[in-house]
Protein backbone atom coordinates (compact mmCIF):
# COMPACT_ATOMS: atom_id res chain seq x y z
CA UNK A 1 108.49 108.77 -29.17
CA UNK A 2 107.42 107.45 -32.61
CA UNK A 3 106.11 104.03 -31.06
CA UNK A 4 103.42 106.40 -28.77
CA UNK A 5 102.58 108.18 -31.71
CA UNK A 6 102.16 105.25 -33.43
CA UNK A 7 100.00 103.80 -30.90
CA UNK A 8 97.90 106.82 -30.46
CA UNK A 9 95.44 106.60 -33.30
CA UNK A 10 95.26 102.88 -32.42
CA UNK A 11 93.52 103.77 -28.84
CA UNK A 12 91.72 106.02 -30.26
CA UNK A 13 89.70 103.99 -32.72
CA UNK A 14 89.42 101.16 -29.52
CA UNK A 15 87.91 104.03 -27.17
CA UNK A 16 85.33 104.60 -30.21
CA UNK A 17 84.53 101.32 -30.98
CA UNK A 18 83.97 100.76 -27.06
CA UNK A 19 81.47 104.16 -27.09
CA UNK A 20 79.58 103.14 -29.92
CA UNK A 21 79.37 99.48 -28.45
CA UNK A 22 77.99 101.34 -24.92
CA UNK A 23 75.58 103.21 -27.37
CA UNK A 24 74.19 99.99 -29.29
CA UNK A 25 73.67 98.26 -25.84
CA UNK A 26 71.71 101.31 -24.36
CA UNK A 27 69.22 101.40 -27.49
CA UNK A 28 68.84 97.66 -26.79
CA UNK A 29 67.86 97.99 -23.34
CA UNK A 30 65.30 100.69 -24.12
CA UNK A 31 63.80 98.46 -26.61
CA UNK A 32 62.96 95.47 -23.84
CA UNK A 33 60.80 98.55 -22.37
CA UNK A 34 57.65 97.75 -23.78
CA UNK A 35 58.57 93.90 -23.38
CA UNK A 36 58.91 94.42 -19.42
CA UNK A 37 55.76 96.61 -19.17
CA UNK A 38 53.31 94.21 -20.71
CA UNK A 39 55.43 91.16 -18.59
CA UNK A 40 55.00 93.72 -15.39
CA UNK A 41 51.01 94.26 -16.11
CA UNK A 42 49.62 91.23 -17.32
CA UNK A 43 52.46 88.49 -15.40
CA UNK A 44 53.50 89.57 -12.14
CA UNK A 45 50.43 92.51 -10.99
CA UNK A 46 48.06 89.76 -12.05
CA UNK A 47 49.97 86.92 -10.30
CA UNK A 48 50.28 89.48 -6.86
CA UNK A 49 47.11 90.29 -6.90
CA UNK A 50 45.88 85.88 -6.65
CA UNK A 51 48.47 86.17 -4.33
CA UNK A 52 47.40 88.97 -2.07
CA UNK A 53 43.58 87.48 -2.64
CA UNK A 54 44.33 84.01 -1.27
CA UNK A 55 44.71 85.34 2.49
CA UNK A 56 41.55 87.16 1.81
CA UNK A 57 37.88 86.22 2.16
CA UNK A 58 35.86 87.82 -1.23
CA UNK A 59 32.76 86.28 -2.60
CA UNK A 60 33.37 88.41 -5.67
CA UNK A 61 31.11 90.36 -5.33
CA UNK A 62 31.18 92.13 -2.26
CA UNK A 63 33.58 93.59 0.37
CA UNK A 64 36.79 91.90 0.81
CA UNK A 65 37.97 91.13 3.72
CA UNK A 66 41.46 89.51 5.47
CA UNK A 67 41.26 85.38 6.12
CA UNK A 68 44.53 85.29 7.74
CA UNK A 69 46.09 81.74 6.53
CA UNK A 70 42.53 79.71 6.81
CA UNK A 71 41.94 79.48 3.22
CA UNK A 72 45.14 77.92 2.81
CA UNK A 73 44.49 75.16 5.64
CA UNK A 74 40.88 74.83 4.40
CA UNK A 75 42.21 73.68 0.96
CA UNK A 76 44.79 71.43 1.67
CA UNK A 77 42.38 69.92 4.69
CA UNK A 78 39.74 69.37 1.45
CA UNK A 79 40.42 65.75 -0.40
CA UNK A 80 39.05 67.31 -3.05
CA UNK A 81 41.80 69.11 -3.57
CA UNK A 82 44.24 65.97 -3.90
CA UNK A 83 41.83 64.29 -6.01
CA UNK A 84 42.07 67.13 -8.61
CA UNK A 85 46.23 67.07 -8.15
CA UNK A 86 46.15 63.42 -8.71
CA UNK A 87 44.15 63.61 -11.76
CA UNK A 88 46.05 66.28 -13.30
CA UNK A 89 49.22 64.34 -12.90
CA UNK A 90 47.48 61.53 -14.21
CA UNK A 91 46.54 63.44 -17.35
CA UNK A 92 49.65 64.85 -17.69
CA UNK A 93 51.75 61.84 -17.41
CA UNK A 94 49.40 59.57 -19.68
CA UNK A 95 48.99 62.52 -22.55
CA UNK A 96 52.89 62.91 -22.27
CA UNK A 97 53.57 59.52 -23.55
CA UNK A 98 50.62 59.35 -25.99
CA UNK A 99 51.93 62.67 -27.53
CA UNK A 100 55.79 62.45 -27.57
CA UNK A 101 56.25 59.57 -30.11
CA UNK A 102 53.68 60.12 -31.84
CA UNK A 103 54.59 64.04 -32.29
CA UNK A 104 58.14 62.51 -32.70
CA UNK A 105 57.24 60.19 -35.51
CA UNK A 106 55.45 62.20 -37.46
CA UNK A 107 57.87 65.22 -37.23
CA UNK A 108 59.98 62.71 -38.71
CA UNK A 109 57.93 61.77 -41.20
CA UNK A 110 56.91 65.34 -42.75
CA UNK A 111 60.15 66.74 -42.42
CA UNK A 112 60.43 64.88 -45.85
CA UNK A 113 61.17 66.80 -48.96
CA UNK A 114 58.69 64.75 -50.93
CA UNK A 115 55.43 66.91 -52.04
CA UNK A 116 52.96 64.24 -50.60
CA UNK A 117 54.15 64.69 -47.05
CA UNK A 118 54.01 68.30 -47.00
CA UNK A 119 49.89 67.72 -48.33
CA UNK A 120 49.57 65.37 -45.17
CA UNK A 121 51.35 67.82 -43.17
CA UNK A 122 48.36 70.33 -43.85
CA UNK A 123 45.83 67.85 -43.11
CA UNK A 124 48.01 66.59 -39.65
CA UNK A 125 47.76 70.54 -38.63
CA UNK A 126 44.08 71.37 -39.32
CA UNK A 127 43.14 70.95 -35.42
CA UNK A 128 45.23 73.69 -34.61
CA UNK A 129 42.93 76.37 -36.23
CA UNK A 130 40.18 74.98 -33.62
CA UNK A 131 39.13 76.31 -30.32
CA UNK A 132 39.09 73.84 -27.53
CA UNK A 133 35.16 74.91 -27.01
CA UNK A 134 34.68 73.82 -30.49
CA UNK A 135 36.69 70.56 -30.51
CA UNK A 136 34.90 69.41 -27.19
CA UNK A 137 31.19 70.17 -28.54
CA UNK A 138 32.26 68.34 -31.68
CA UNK A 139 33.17 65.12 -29.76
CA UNK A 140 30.97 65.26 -27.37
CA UNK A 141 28.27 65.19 -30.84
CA UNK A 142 30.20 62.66 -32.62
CA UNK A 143 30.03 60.20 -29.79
CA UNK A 144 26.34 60.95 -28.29
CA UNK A 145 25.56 57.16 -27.98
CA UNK A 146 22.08 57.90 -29.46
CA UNK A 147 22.40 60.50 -32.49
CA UNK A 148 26.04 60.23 -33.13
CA UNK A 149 28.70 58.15 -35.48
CA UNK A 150 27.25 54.76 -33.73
CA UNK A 151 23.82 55.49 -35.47
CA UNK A 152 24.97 57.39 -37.83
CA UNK A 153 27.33 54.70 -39.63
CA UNK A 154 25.76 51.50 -37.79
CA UNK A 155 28.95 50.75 -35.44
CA UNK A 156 27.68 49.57 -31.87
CA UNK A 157 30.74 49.75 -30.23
CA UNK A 158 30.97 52.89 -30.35
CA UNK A 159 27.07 53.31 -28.77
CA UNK A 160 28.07 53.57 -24.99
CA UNK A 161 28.27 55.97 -22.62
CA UNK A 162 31.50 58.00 -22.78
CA UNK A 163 31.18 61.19 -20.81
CA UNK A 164 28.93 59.30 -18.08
CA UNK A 165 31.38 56.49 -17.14
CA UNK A 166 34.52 56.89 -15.30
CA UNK A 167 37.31 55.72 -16.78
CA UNK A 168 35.44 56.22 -20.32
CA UNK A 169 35.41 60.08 -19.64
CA UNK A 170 38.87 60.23 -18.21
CA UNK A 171 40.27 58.21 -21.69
CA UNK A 172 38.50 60.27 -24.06
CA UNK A 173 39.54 63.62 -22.67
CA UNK A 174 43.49 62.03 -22.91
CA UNK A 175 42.29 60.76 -26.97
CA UNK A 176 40.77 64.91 -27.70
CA UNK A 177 44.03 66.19 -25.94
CA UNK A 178 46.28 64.02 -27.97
CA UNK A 179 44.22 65.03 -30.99
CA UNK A 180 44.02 68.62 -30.61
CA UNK A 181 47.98 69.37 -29.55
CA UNK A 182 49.65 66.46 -31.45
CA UNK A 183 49.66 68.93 -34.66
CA UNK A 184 51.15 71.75 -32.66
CA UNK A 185 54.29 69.34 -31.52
CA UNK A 186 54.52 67.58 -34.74
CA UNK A 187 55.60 71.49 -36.03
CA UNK A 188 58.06 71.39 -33.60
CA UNK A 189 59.53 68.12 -34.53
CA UNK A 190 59.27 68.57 -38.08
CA UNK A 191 61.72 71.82 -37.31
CA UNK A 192 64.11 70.68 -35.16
CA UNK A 193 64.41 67.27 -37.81
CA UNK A 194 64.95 69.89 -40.66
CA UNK A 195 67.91 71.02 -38.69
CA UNK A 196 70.25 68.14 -38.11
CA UNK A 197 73.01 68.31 -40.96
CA UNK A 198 72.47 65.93 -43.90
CA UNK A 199 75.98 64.87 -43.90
CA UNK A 200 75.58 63.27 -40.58
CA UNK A 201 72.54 60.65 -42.63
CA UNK A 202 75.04 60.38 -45.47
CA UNK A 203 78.41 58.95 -43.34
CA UNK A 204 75.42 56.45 -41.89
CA UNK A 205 74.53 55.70 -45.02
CA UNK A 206 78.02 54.69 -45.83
CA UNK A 207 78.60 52.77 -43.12
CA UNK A 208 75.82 50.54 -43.99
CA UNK A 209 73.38 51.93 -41.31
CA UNK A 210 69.79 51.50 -42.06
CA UNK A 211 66.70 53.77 -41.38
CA UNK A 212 65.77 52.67 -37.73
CA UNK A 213 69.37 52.74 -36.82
CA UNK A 214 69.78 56.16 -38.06
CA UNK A 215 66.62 57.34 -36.10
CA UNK A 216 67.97 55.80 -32.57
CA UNK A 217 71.54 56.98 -33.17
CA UNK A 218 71.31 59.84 -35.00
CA UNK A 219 67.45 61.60 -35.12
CA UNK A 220 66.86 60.81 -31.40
CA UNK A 221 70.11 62.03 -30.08
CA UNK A 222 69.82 65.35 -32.15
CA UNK A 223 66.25 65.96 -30.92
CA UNK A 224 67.49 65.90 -27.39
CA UNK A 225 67.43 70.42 -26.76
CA UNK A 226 64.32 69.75 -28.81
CA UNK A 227 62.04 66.90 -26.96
CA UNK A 228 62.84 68.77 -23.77
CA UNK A 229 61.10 72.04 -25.01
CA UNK A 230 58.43 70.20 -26.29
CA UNK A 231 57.94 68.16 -23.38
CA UNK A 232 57.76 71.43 -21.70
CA UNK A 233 55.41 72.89 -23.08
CA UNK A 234 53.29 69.54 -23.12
CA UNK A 235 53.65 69.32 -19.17
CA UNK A 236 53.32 72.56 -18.12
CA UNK A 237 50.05 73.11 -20.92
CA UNK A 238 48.38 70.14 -19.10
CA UNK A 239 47.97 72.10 -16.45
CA UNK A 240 45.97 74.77 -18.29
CA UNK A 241 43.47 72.45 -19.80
CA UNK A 242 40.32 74.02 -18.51
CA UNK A 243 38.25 74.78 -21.65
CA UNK A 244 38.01 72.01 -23.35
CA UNK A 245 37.41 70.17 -19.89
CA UNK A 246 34.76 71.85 -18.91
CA UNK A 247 32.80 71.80 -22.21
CA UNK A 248 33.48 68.26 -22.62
CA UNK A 249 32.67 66.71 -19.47
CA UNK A 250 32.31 69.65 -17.06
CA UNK A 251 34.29 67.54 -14.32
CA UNK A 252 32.30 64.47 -14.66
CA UNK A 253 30.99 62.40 -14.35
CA UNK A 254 31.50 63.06 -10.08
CA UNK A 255 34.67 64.57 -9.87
CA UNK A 256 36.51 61.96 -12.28
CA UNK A 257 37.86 64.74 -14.67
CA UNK A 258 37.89 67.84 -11.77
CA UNK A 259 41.68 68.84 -12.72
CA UNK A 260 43.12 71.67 -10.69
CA UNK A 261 42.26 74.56 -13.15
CA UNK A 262 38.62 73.45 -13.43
CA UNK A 263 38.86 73.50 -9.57
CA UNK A 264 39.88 76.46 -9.24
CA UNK A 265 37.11 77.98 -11.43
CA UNK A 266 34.21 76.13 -9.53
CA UNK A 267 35.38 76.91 -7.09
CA UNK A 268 35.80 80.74 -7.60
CA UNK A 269 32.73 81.17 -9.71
CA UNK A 270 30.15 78.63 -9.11
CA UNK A 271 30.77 78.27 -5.05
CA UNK A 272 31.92 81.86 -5.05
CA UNK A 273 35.30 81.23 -3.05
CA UNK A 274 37.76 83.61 -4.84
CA UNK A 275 40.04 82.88 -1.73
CA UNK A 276 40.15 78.85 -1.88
CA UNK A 277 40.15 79.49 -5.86
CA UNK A 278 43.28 81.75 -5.34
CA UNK A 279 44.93 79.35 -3.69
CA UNK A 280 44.60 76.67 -5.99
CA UNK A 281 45.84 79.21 -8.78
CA UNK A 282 49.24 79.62 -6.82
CA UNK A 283 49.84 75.79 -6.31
CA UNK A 284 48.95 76.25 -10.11
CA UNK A 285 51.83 78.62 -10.72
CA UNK A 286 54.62 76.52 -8.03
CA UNK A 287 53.95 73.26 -9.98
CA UNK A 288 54.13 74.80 -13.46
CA UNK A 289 57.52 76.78 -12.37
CA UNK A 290 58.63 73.43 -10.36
CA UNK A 291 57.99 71.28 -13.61
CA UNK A 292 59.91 73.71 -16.22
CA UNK A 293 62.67 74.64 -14.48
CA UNK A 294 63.35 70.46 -13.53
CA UNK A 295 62.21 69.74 -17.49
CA UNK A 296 65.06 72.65 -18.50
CA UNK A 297 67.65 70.98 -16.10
CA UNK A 298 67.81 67.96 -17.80
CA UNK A 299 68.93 70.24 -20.84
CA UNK A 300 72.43 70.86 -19.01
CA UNK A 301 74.00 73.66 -18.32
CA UNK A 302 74.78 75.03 -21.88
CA UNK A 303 70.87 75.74 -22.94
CA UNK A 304 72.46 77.59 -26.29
CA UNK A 305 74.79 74.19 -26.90
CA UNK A 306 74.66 72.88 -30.75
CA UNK A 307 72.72 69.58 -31.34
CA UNK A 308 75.56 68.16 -32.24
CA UNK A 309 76.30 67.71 -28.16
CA UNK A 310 73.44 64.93 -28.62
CA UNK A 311 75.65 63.00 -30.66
């Protein structure tokens, strides 16, 4: 009798604790409300809609009317379309590696508590307060072959004709990528460096491990969680980079720099095809969602795992 008396107030404070729990996860779930909404409105109507208009036949413009699947077989029938897809795996792959160590390296290097990194820090970042409009116009003056740096500071090699040749057009537009978007990854680097516990650099130390042994066996392991989100974002942005494209080289010269997103805009709004154009944005969409979730595999499992796994 005294044991279930005993035992009473106990249950009583557990059924309390498990209401108010029930409460704090019900206030939680109506605060993702607003989060959904804006996901449901501008993510998946938006993303329905290119869906629904890719088996459609719209000039924008006037009445829209069904296409059945012939949109879809016109596309993939169009070389075009596989030189774009071929491109923008090429400048994906080739601005990935030009990127990652050097994003990588200088993470490393401003994640320094000296005061003369953190100054060079501020003058690594100052490309990301640019547009990509403005960062394109700005090359595309500094390397006019007639009125830009070649005349103005007297250095011929740099007179020749980038945005009209090729392979010239297709390396600068990697070199203004890698410019513009190094900064941005750099900030990640430099955080996910700042991380990593001093006391693992310290044992090294000890041991009599010097500074490029310490970055293969201990930076590079504990960047693992974060190369993966950077490379992430790196692979799936590439397949986004229509502005500065299109004001740099407008998909020339030909169709050397015609990626899939400046594609799919010339072909929606300069040939007036919102069907073909909506099909290009959902092979847009598959490869991006392809590419992260593989990128996010090769985390593991346990996404919320410590760095310390990477050791």
């Amino acid at each position: 009798m005294s044991n279930a008396i005993s035992t009473a107030p106990g249950a009583a404070v557990g059924i309390k604790d498990a209401r108010e729990t029930e409460k704090r996860k019900a206030a939680l779930a109506w605060l993702t409300l607003p989060a959904l909404f804006f996901f449901l409105v501008f993510a998946v109507i938006p993303l329905a809609g290119v869906l629904i208009l890719s088996f459609t036949s719209w000039d924008g413009i006037g009445a829209i009317g069904a296409a059945g699947m012939d949109n879809w077989f016109s596309v993939f029938a169009d070389p075009g379309l596989y030189n774009a897809l071929g491109l923008t795996f090429l400048i994906m792959i080739v601005s990935w590696l030009v990127q990652t160590p050097i994003s990588l390296l200088l993470g490393v290097f401003t994640a320094g508590s000296q005061r003369y990194r953190a100054a060079l820090a501020v003058l690594y970042f100052l490309p990301l307060l640019l547009s990509s409009a403005a960062v394109a116009i700005a090359f595309k003056a500094l390397l006019d072959p007639n009125f830009g740096l070649a005349t103005g500071l007297g250095l011929p090699f740099l007179a020749q004709d980038w945005l009209g040749v090729p392979h010239l057009a297709l390396g600068l537009v990697i070199f203004v990528i890698a410019w513009q978007f190094v900064p941005f990854h750099t900030l990640i680097y430099q955080g996910g460096v700042r991380q990593i516990p001093k006391s693992l650099y310290e044992a090294a130390q000890i041991d009599g491990a010097g500074t490029i042994k310490q970055f293969f066996h201990i930076t590079l392991p504990q960047l693992k969680y974060t190369i993966i989100t950077s490379s992430t974002l790196m692979v799936v942005g590439s397949l986004t980079y229509f502005d500065l494209i299109f004001v740099l080289t407008g998909g020339g010269p030909g169709n050397s720099t015609r990626i899939l997103a400046l594609d799919m805009y010339l072909r929606g709004f300069r040939a007036n095809l919102m069907g073909p154009a909506s099909v290009i944005a959902v092979i847009l969409v598959i490869i991006g969602l392809g590419l992260a979730l593989f990128l996010q595999r090769l985390g593991g499992k346990d996404k919320q795992g410590s760095q310390l796994e990477g050791l």
